[in-house]
C-alpha atoms as a PDB file:
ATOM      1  CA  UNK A   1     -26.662 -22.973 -37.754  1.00  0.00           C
ATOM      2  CA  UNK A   2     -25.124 -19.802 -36.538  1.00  0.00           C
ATOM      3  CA  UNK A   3     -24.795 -21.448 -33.192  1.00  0.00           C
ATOM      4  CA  UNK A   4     -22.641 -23.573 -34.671  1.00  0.00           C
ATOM      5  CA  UNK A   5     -20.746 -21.393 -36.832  1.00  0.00           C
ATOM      6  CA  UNK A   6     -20.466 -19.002 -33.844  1.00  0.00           C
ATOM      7  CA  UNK A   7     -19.384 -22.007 -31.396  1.00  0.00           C
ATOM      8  CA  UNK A   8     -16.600 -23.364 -34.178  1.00  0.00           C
ATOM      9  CA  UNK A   9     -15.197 -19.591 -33.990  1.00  0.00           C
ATOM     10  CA  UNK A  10     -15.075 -19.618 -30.452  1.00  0.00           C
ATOM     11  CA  UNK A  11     -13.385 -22.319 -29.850  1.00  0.00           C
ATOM     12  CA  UNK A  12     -10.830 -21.594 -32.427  1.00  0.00           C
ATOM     13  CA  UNK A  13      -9.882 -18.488 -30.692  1.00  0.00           C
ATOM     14  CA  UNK A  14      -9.856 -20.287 -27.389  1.00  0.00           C
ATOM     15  CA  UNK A  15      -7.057 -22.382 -29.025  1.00  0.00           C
ATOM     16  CA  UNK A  16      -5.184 -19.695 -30.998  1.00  0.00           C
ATOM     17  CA  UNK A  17      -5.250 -18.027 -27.356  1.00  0.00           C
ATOM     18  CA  UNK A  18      -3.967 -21.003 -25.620  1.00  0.00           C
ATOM     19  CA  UNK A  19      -1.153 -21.915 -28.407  1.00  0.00           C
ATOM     20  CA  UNK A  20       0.008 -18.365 -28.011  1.00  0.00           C
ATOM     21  CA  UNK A  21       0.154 -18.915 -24.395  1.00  0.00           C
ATOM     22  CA  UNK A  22       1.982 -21.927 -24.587  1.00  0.00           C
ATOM     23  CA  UNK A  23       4.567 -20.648 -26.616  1.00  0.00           C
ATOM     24  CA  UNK A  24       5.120 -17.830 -24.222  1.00  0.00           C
ATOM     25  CA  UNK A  25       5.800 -20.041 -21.129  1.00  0.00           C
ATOM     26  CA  UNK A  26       8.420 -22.692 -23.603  1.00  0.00           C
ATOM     27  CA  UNK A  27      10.344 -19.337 -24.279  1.00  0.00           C
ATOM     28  CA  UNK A  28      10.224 -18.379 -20.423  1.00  0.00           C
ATOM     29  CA  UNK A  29      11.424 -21.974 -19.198  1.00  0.00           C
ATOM     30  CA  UNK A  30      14.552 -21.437 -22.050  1.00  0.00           C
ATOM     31  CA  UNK A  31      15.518 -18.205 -20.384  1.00  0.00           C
ATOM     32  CA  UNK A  32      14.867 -19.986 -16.973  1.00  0.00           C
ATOM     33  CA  UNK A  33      17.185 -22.978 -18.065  1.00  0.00           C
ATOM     34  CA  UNK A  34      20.113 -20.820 -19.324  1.00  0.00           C
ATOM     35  CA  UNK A  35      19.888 -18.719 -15.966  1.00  0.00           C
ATOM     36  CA  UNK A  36      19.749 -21.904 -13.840  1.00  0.00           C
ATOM     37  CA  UNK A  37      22.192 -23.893 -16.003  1.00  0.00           C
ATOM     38  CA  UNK A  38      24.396 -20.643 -15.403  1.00  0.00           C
ATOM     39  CA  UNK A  39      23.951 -20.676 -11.899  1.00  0.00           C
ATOM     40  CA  UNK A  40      24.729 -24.821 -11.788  1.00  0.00           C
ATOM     41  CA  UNK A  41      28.473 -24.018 -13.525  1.00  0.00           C
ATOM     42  CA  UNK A  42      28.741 -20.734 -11.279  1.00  0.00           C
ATOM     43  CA  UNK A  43      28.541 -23.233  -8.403  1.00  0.00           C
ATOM     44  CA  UNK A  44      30.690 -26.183 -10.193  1.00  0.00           C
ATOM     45  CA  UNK A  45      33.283 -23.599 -10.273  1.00  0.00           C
ATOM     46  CA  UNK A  46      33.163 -22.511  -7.174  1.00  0.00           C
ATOM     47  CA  UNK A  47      31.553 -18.924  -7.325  1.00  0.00           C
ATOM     48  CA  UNK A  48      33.150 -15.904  -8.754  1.00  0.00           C
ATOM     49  CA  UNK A  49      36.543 -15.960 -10.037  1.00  0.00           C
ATOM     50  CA  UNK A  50      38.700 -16.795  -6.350  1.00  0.00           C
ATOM     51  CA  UNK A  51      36.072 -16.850  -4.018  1.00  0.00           C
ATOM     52  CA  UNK A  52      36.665 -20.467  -3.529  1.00  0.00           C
ATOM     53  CA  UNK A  53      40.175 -19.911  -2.650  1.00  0.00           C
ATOM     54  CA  UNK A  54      41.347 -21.410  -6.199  1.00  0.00           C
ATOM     55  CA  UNK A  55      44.350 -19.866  -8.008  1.00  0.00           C
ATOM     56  CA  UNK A  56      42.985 -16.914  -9.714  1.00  0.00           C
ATOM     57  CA  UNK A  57      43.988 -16.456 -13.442  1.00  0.00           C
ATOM     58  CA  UNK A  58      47.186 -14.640 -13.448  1.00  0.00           C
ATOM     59  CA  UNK A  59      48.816 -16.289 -10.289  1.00  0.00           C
ATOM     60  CA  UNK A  60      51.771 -19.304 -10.151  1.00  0.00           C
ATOM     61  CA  UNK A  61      50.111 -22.447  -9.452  1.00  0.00           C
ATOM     62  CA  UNK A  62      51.284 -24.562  -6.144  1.00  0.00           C
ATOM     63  CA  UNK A  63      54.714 -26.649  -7.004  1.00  0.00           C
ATOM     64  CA  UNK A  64      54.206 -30.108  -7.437  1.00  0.00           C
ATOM     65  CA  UNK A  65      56.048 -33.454  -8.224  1.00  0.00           C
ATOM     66  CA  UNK A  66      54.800 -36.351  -9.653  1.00  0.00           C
ATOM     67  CA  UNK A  67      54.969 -39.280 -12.186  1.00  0.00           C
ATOM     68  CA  UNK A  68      52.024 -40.340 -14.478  1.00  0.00           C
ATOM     69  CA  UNK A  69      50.992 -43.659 -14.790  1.00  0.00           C
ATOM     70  CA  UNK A  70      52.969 -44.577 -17.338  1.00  0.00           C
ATOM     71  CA  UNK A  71      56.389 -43.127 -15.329  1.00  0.00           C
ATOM     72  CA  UNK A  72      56.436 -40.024 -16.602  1.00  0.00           C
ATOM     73  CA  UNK A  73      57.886 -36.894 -14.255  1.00  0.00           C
ATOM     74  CA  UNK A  74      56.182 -33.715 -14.393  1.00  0.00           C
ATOM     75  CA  UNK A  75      55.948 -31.043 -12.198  1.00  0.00           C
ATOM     76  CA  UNK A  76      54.878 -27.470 -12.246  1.00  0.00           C
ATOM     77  CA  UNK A  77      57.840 -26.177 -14.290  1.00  0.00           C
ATOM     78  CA  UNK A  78      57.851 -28.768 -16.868  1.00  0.00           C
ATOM     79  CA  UNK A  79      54.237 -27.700 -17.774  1.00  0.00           C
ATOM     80  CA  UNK A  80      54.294 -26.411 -22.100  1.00  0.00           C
ATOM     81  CA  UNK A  81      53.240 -23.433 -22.824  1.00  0.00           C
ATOM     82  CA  UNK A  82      49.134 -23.755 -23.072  1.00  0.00           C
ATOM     83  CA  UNK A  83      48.844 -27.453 -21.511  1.00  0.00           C
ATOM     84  CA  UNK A  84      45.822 -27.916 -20.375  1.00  0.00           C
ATOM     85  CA  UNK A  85      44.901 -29.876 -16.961  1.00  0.00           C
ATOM     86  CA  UNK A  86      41.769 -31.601 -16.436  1.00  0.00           C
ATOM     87  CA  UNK A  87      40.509 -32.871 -13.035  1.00  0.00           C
ATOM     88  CA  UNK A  88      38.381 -35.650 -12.805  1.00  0.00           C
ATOM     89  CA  UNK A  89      36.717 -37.921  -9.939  1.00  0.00           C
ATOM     90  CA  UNK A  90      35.657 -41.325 -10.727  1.00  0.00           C
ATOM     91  CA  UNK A  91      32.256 -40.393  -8.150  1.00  0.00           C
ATOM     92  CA  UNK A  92      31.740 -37.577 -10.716  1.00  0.00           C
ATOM     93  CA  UNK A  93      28.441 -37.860 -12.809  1.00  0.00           C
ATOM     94  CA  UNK A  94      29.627 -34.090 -14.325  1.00  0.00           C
ATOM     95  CA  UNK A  95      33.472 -36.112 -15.208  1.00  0.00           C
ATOM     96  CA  UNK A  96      31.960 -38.837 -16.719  1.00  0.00           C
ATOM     97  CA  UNK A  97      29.226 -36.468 -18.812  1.00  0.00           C
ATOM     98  CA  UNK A  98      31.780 -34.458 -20.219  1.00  0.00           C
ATOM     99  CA  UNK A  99      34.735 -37.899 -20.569  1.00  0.00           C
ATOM    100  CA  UNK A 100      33.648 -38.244 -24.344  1.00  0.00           C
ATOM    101  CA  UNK A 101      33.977 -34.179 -25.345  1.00  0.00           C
ATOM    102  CA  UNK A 102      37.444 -34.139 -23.183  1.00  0.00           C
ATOM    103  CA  UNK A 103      38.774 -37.034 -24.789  1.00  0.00           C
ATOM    104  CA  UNK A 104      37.422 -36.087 -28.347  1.00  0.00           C
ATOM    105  CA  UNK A 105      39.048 -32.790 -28.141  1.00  0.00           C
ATOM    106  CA  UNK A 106      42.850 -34.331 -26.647  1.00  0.00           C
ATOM    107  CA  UNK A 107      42.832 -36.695 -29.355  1.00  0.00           C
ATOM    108  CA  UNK A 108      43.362 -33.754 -31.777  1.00  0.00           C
ATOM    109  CA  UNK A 109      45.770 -32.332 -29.364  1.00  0.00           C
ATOM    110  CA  UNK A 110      49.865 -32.648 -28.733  1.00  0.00           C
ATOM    111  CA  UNK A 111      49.390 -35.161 -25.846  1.00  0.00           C
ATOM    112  CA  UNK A 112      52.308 -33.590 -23.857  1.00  0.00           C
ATOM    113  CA  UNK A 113      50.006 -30.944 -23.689  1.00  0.00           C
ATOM    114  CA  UNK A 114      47.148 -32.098 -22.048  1.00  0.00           C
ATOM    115  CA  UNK A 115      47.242 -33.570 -18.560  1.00  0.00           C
ATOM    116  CA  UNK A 116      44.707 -35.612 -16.572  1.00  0.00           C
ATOM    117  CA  UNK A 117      44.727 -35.693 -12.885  1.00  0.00           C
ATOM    118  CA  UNK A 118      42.049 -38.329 -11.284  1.00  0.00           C
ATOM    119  CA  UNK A 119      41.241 -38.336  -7.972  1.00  0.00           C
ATOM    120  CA  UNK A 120      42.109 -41.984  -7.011  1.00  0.00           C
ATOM    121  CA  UNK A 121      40.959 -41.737  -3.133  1.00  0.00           C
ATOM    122  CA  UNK A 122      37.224 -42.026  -4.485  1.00  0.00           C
ATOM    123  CA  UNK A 123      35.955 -44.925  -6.708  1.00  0.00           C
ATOM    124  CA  UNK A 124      37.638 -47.220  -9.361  1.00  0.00           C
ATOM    125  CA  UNK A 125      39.669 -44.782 -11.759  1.00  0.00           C
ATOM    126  CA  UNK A 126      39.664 -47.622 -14.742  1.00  0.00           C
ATOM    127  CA  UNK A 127      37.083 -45.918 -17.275  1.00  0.00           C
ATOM    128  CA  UNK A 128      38.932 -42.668 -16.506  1.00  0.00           C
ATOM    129  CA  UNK A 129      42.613 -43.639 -16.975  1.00  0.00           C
ATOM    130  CA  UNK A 130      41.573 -46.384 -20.050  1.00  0.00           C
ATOM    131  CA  UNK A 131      39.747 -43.145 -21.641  1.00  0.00           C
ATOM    132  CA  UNK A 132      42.366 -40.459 -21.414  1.00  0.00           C
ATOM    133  CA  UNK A 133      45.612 -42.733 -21.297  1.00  0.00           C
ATOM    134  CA  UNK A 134      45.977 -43.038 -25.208  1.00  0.00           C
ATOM    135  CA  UNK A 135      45.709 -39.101 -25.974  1.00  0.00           C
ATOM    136  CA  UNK A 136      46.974 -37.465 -22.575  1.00  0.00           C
ATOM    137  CA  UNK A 137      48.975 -37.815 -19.792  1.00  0.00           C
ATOM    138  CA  UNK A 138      47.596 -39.045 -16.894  1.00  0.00           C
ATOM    139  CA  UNK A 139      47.767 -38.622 -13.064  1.00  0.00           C
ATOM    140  CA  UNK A 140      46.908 -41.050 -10.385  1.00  0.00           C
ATOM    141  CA  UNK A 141      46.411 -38.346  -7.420  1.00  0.00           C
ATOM    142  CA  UNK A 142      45.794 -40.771  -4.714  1.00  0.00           C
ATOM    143  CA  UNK A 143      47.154 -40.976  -1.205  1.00  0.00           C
ATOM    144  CA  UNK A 144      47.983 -36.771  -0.909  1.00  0.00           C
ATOM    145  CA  UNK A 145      46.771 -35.219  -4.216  1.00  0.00           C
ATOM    146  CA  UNK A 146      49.921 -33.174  -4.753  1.00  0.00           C
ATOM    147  CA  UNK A 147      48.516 -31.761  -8.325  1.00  0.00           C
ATOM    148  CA  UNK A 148      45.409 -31.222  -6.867  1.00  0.00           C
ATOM    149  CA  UNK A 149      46.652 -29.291  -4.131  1.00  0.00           C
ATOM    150  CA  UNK A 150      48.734 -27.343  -5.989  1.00  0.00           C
ATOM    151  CA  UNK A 151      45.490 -26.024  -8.114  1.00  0.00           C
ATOM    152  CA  UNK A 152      43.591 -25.300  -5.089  1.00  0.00           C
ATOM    153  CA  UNK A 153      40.829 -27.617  -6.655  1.00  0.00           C
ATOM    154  CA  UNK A 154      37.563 -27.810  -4.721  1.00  0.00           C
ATOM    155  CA  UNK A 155      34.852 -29.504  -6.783  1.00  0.00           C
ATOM    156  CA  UNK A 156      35.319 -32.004  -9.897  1.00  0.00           C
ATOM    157  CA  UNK A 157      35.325 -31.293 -13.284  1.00  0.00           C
ATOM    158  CA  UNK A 158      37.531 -28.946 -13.123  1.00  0.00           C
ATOM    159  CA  UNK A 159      39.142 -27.387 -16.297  1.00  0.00           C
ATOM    160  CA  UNK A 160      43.125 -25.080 -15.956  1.00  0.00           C
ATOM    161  CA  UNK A 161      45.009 -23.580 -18.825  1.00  0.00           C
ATOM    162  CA  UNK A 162      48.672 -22.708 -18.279  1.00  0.00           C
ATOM    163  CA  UNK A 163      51.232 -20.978 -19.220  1.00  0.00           C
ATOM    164  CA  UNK A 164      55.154 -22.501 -19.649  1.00  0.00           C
ATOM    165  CA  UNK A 165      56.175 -22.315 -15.826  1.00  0.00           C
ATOM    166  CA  UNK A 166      52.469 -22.993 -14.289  1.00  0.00           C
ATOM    167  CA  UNK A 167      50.868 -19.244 -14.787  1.00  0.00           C
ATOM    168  CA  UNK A 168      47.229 -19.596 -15.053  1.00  0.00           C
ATOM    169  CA  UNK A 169      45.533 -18.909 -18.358  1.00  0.00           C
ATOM    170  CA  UNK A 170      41.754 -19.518 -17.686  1.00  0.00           C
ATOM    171  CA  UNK A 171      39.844 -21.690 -15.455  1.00  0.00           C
ATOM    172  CA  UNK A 172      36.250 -23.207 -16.324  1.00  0.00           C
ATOM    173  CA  UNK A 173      34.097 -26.039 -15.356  1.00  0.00           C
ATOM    174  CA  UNK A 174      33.662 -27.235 -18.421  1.00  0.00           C
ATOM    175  CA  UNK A 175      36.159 -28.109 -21.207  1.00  0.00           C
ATOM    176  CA  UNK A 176      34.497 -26.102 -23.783  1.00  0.00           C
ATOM    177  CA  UNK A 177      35.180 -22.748 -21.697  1.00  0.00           C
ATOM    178  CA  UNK A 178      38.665 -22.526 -21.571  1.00  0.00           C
ATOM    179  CA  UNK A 179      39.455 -20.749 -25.034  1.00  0.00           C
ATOM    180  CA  UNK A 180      41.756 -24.112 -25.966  1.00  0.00           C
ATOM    181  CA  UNK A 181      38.882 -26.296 -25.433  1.00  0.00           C
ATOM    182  CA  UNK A 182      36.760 -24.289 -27.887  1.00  0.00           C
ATOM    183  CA  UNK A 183      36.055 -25.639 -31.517  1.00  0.00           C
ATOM    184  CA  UNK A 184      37.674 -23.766 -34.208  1.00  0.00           C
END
């Protein structure tokens, strides 16, 4: 009988050992993920703040002139104060992931504030523009991508805040970075 006894007690701190390992490697693998998931947007945004060659907050963005899809003219100096653009590619898993939270969040939003440019030379733009059409502005940038050009955008999603006159606010690579994209 104390074989037993002193086998039960043995095994039972074999396991108390082994949950309290366990534990200690799911807490390492959450610090891993936030480092890694870090890393991910770091490279989604194209490293440090202007090391891609982006417009760096504080600077003009490019001129541009175009029409949305419904007609509408904008360019760079017709921008409202605090409008902010999304870019989106229809190739895009991270565009389509985050479609849902971007049109969520315009649909709360003055919709001559928030513009959508979509990269029409890759893929069929229909989910995108049949999304965002009813609560923002959209832009077809197909042939030359004037807009995009004019952000310096390298890499899709990309998030811009700007100021009346096309002075960039923030920049993120995710909607729910830019300070406007936040929930109250």
């Amino acid at each position: 009988m104390p074989y037993l006894i002193a086998t039960v007690v043995l095994v039972g701190a074999l396991c108390l050992v082994d949950l309290l390992l366990t534990l200690a490697v799911v807490r390492r693998l959450k610090e891993h993920t936030k480092l890694i998931d870090a890393l991910y947007e770091l490279a989604d945004a194209g490293g440090p703040a202007g090391a891609s060659g982006g417009v760096a907050v504080g600077e003009v963005v490019g001129d541009f002139d175009t029409t949305t899809v419904e007609g509408g003219h904008v360019t760079r100096d017709l921008l409202p104060e605090g409008t902010v653009v999304a870019f989106l590619s229809p190739d895009c898993r991270g565009c389509h992931e985050q479609l849902p939270e971007l049109a969520s969040w315009a649909a709360g939003q003055d919709r001559s504030r928030v513009l959508a440019v979509i990269d029409g030379r890759s893929g069929d733009p229909a989910e995108l523009v049949t999304t965002l059409l009813p609560v923002a502005q959209v832009i077809l940038d197909d042939a030359r991508p004037h807009v995009a050009d004019a952000f310096r955008v390298r890499s899709f999603p990309a998030f811009f805040q700007v100021s009346a006159g096309g002075r960039l606010l923030a920049t993120a690579p995710r909607l729910s970075r830019l300070a406007a994209g936040s929930p109250a």
